[in-house]
PDB file of N, CA and C in Angstrom:
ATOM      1  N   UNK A   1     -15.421 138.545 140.428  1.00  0.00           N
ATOM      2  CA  UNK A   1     -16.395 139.398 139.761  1.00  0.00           C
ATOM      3  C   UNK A   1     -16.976 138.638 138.570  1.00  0.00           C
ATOM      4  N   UNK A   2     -18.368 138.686 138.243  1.00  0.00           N
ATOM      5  CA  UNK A   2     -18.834 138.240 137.396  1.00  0.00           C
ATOM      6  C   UNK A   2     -19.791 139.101 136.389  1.00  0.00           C
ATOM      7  N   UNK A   3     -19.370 138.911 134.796  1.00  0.00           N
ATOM      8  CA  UNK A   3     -20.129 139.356 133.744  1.00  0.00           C
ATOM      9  C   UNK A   3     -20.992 138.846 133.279  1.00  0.00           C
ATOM     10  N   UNK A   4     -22.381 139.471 133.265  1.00  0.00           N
ATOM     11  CA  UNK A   4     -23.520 138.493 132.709  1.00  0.00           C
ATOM     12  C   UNK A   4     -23.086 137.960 131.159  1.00  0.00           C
ATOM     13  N   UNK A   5     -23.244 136.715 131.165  1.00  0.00           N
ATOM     14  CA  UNK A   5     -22.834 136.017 129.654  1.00  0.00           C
ATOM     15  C   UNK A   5     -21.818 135.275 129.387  1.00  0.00           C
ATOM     16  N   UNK A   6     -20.573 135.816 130.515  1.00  0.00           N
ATOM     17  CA  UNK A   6     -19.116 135.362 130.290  1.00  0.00           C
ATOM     18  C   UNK A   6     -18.896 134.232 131.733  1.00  0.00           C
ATOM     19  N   UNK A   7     -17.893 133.853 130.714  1.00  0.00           N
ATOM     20  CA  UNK A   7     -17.638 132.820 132.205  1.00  0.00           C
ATOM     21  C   UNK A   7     -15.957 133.184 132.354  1.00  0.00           C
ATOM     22  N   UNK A   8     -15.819 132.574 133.791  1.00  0.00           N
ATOM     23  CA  UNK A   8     -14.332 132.952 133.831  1.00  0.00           C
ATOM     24  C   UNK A   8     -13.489 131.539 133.715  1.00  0.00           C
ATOM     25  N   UNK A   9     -12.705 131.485 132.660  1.00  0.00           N
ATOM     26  CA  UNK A   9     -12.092 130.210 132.162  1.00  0.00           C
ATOM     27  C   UNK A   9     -10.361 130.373 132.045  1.00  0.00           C
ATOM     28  N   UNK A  10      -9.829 129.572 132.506  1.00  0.00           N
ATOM     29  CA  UNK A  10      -8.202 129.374 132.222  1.00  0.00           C
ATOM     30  C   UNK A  10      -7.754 131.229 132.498  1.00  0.00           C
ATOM     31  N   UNK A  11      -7.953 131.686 133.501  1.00  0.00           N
ATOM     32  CA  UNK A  11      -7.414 133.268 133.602  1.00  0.00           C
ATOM     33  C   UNK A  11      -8.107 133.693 132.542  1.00  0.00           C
ATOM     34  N   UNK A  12      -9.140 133.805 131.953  1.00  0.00           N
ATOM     35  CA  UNK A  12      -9.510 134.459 130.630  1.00  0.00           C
ATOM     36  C   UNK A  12     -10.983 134.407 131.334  1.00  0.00           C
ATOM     37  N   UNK A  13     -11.826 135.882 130.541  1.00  0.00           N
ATOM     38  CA  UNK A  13     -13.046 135.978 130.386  1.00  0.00           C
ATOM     39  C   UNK A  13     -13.810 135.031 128.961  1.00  0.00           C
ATOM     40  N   UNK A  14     -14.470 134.196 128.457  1.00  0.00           N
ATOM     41  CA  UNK A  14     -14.676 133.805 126.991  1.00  0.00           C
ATOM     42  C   UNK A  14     -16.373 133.970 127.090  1.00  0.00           C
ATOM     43  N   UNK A  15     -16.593 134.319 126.081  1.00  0.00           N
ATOM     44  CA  UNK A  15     -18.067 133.914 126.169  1.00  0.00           C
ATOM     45  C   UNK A  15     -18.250 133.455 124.317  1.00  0.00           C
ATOM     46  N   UNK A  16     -19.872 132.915 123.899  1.00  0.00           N
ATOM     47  CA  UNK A  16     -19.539 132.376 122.917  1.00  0.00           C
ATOM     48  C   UNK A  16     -20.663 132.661 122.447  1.00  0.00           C
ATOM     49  N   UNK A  17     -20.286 132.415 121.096  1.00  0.00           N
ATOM     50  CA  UNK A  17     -22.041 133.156 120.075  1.00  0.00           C
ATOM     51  C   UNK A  17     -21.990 132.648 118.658  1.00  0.00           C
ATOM     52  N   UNK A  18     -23.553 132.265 117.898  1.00  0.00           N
ATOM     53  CA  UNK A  18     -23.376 131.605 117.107  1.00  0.00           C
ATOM     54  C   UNK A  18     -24.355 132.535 116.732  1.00  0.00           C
ATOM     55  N   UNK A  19     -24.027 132.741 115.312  1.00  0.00           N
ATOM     56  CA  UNK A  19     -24.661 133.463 114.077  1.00  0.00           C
ATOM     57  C   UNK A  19     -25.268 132.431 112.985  1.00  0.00           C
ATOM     58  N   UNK A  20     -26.506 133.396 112.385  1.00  0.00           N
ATOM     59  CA  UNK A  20     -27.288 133.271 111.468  1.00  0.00           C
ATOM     60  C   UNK A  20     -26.623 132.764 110.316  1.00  0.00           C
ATOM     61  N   UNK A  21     -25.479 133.497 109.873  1.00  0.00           N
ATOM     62  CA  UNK A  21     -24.861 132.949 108.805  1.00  0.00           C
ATOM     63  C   UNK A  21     -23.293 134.158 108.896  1.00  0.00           C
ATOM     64  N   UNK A  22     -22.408 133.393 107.920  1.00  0.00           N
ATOM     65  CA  UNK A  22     -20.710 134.140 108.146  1.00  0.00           C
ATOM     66  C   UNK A  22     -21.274 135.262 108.098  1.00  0.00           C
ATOM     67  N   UNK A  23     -21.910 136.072 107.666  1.00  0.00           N
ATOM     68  CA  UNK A  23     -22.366 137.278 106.967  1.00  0.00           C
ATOM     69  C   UNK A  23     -22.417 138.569 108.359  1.00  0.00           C
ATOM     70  N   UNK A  24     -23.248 137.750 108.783  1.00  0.00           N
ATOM     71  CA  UNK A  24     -23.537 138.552 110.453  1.00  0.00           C
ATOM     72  C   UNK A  24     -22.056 138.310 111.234  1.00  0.00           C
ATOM     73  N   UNK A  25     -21.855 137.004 111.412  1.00  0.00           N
ATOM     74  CA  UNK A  25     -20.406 136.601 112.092  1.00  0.00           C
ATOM     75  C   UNK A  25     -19.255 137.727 111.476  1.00  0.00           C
ATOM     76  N   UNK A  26     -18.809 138.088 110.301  1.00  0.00           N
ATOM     77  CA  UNK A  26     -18.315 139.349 110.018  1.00  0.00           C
ATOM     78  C   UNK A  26     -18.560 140.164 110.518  1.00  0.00           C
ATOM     79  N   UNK A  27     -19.585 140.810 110.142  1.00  0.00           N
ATOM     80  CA  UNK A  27     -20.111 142.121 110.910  1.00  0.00           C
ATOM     81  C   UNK A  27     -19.620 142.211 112.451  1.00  0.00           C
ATOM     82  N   UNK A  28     -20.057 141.233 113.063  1.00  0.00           N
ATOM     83  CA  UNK A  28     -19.757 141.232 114.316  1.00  0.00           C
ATOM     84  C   UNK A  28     -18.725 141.054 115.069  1.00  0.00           C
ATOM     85  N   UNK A  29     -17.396 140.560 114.074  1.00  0.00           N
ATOM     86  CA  UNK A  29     -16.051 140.683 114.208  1.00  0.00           C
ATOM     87  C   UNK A  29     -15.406 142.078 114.357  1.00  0.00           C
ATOM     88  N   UNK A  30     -16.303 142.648 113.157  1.00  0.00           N
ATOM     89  CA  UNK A  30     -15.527 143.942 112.847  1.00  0.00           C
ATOM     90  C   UNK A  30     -15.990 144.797 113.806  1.00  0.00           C
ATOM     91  N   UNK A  31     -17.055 144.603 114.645  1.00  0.00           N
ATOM     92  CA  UNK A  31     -17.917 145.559 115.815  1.00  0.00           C
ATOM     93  C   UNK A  31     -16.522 145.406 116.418  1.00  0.00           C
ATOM     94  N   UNK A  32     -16.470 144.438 116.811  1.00  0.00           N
ATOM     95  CA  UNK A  32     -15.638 143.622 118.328  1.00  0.00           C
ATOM     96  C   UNK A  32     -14.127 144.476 117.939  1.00  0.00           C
ATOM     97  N   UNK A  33     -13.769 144.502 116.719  1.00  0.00           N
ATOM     98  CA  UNK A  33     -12.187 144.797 116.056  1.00  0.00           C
ATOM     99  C   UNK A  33     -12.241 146.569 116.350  1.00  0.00           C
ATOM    100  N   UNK A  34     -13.013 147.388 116.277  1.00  0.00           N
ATOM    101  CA  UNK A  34     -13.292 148.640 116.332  1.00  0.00           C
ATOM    102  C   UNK A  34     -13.131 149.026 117.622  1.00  0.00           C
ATOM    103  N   UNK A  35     -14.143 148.105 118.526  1.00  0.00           N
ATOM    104  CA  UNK A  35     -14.263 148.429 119.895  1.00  0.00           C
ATOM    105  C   UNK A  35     -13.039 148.388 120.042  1.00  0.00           C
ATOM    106  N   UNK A  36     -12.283 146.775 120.107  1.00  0.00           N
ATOM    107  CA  UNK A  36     -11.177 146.901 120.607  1.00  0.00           C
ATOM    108  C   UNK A  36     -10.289 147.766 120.592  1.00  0.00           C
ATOM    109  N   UNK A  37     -10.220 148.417 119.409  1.00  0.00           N
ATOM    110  CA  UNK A  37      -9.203 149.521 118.756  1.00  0.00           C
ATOM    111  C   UNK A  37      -9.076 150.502 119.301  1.00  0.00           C
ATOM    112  N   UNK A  38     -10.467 150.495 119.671  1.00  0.00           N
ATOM    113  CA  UNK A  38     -10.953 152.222 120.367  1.00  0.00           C
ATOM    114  C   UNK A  38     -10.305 152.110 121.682  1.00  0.00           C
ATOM    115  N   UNK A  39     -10.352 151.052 122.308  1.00  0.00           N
ATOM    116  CA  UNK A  39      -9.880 150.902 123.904  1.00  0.00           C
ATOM    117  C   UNK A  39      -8.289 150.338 124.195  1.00  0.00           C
ATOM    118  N   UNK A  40      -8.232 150.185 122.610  1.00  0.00           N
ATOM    119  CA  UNK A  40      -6.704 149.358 122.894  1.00  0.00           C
ATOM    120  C   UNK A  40      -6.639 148.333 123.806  1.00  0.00           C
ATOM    121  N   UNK A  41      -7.388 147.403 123.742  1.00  0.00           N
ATOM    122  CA  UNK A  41      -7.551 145.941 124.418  1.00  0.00           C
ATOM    123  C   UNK A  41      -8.182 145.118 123.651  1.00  0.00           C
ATOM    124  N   UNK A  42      -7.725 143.968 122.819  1.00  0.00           N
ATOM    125  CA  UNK A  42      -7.864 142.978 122.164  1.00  0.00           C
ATOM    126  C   UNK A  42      -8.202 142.008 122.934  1.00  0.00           C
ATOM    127  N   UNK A  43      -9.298 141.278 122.255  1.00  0.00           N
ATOM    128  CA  UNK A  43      -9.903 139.999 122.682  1.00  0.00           C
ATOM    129  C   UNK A  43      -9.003 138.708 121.467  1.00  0.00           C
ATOM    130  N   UNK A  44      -8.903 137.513 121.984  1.00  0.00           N
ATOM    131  CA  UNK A  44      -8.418 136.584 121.350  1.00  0.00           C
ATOM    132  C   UNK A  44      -9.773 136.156 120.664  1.00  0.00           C
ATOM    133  N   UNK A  45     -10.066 135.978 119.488  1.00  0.00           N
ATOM    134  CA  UNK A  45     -10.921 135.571 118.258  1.00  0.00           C
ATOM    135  C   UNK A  45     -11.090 134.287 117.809  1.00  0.00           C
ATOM    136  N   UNK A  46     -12.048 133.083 118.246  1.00  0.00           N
ATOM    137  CA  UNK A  46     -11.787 132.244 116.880  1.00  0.00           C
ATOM    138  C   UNK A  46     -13.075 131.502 116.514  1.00  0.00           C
ATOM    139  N   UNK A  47     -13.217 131.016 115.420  1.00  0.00           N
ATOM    140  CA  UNK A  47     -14.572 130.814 114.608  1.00  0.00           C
ATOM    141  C   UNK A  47     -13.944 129.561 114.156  1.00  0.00           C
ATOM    142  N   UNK A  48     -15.371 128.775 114.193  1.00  0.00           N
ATOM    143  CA  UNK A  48     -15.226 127.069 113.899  1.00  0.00           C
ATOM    144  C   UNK A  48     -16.776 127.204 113.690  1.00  0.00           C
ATOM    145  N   UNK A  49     -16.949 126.070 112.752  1.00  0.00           N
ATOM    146  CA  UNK A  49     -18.341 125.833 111.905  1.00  0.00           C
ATOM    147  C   UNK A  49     -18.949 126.507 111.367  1.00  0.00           C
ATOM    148  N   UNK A  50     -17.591 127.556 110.669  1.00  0.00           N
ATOM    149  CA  UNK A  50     -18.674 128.636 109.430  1.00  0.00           C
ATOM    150  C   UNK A  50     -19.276 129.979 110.364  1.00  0.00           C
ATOM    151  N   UNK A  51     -19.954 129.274 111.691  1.00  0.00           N
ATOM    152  CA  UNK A  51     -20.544 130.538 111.892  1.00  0.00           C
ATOM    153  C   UNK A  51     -20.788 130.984 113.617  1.00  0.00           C
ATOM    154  N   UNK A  52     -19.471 130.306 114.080  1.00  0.00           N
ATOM    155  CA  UNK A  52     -19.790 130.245 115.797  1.00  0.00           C
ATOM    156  C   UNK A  52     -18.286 130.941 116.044  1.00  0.00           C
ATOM    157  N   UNK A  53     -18.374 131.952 117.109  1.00  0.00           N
ATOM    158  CA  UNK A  53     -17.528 133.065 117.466  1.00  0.00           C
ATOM    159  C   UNK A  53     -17.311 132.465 118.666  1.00  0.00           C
ATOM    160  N   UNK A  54     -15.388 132.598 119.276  1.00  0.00           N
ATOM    161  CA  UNK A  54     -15.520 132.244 121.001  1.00  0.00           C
ATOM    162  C   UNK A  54     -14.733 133.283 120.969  1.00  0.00           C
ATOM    163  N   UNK A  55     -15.213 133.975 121.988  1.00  0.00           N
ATOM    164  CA  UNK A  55     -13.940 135.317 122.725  1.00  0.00           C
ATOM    165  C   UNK A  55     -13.386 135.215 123.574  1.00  0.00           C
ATOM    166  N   UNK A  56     -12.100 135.715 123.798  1.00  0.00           N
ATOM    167  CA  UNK A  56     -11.534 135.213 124.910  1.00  0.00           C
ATOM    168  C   UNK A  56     -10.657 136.261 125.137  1.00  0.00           C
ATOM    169  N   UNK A  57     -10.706 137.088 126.549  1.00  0.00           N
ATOM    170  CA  UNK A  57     -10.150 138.169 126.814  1.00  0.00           C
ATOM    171  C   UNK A  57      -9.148 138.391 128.132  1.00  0.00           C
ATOM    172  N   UNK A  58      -8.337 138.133 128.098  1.00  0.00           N
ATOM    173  CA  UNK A  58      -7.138 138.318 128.780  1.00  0.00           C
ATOM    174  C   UNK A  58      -6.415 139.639 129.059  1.00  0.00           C
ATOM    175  N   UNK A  59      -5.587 139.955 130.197  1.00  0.00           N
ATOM    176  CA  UNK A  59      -4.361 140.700 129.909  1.00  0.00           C
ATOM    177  C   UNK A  59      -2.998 139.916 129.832  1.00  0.00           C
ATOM    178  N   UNK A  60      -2.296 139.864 128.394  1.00  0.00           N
ATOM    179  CA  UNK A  60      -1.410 138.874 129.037  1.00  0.00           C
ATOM    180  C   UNK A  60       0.052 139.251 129.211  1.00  0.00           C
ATOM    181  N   UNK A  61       0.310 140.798 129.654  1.00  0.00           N
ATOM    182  CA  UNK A  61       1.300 141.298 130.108  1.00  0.00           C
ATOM    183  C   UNK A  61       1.089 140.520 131.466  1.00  0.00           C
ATOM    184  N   UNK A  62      -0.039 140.747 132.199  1.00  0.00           N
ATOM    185  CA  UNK A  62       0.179 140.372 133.669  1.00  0.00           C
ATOM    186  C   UNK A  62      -0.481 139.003 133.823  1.00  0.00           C
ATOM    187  N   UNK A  63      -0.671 138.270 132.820  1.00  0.00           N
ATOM    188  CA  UNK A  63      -0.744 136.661 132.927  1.00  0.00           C
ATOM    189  C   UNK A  63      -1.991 136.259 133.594  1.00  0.00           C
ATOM    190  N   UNK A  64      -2.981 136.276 133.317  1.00  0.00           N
ATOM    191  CA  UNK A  64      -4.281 136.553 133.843  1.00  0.00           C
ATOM    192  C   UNK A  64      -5.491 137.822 133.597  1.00  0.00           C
ATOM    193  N   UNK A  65      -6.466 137.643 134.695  1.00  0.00           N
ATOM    194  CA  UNK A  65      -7.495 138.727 134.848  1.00  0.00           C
ATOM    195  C   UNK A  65      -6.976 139.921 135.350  1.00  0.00           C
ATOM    196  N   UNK A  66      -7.072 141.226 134.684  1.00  0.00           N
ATOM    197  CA  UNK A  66      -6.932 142.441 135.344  1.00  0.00           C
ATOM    198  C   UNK A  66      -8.951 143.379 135.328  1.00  0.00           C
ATOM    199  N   UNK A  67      -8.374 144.425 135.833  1.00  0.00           N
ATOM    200  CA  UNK A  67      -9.960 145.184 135.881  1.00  0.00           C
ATOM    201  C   UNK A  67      -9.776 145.557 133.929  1.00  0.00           C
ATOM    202  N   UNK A  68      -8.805 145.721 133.591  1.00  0.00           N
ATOM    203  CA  UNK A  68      -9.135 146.146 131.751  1.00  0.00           C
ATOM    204  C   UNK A  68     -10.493 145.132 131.259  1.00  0.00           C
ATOM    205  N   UNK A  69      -9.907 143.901 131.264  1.00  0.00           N
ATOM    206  CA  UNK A  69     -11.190 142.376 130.973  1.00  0.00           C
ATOM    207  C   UNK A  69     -12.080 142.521 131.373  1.00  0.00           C
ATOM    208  N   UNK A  70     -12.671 142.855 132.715  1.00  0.00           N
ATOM    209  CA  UNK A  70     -13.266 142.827 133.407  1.00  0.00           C
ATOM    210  C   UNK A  70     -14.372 144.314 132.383  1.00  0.00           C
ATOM    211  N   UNK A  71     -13.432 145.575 132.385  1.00  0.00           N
ATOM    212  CA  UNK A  71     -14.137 146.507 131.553  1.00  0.00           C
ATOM    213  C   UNK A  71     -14.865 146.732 130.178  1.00  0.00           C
ATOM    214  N   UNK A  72     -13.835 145.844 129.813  1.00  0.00           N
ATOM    215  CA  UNK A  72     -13.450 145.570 127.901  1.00  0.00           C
ATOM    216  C   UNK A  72     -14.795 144.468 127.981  1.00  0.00           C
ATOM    217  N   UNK A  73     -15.100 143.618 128.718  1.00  0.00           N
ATOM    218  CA  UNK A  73     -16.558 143.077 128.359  1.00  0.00           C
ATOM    219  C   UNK A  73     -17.622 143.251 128.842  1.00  0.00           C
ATOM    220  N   UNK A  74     -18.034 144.400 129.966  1.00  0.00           N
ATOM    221  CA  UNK A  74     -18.649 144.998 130.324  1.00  0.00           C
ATOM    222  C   UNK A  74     -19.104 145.947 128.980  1.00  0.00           C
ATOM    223  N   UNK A  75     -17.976 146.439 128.554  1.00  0.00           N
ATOM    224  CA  UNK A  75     -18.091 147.589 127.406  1.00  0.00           C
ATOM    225  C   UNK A  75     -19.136 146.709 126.187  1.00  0.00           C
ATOM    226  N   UNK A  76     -18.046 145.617 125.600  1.00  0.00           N
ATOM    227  CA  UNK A  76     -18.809 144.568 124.246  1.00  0.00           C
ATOM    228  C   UNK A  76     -20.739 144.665 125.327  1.00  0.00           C
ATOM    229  N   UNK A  77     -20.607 143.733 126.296  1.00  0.00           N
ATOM    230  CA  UNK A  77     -22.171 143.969 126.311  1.00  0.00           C
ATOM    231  C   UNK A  77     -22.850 144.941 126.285  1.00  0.00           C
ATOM    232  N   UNK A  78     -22.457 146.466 126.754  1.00  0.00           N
ATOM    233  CA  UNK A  78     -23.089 147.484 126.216  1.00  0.00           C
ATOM    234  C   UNK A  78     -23.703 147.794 125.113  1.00  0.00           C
ATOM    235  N   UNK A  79     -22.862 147.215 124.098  1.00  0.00           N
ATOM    236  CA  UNK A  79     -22.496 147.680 123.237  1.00  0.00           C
ATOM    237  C   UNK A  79     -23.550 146.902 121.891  1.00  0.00           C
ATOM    238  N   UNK A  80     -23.544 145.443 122.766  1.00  0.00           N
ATOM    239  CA  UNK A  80     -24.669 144.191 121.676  1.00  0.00           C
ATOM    240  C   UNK A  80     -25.945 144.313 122.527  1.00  0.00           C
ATOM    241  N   UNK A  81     -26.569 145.132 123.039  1.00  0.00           N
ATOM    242  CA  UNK A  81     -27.742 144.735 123.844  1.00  0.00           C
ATOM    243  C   UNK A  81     -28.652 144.890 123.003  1.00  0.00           C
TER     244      UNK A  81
END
């Protein structure tokens, strides 16, 4: 199955995004931190050069892709369109 934007890497969904400045890159952490919260499915987070985001979404009870990943970034693109 494929998500427009994401690629499927190492059992993980990641996709990647670079901001205007940290300012927005915040903001857009804390979108991502909410969502997650709300669904109880965490994306792995990490930022390099001040202002570039990589996500990376796993289940890693079951060591790989489940349909949650598959949902949980279906949902984030809803959500940034």
């Amino acid at each position: 199955m494929e998500i427009e934007n994401w690629k499927n890497s190492e059992n993980a969904l990641v996709r990647e995004f670079i901001f205007e400045n940290q300012t927005k890159l915040a903001e857009f952490v804390l979108l991502v931190a909410r969502y997650s919260d709300g669904v109880n499915h965490h994306a792995d987070m990490q930022i390099s050069e001040s202002r570039k985001l990589r996500l990376s979404i796993t289940t890693h009870d079951e060591n790989g892709l489940t349909q949650l990943d598959f949902d949980w970034a279906n949902g984030l693109n809803e959500r940034i369109k």
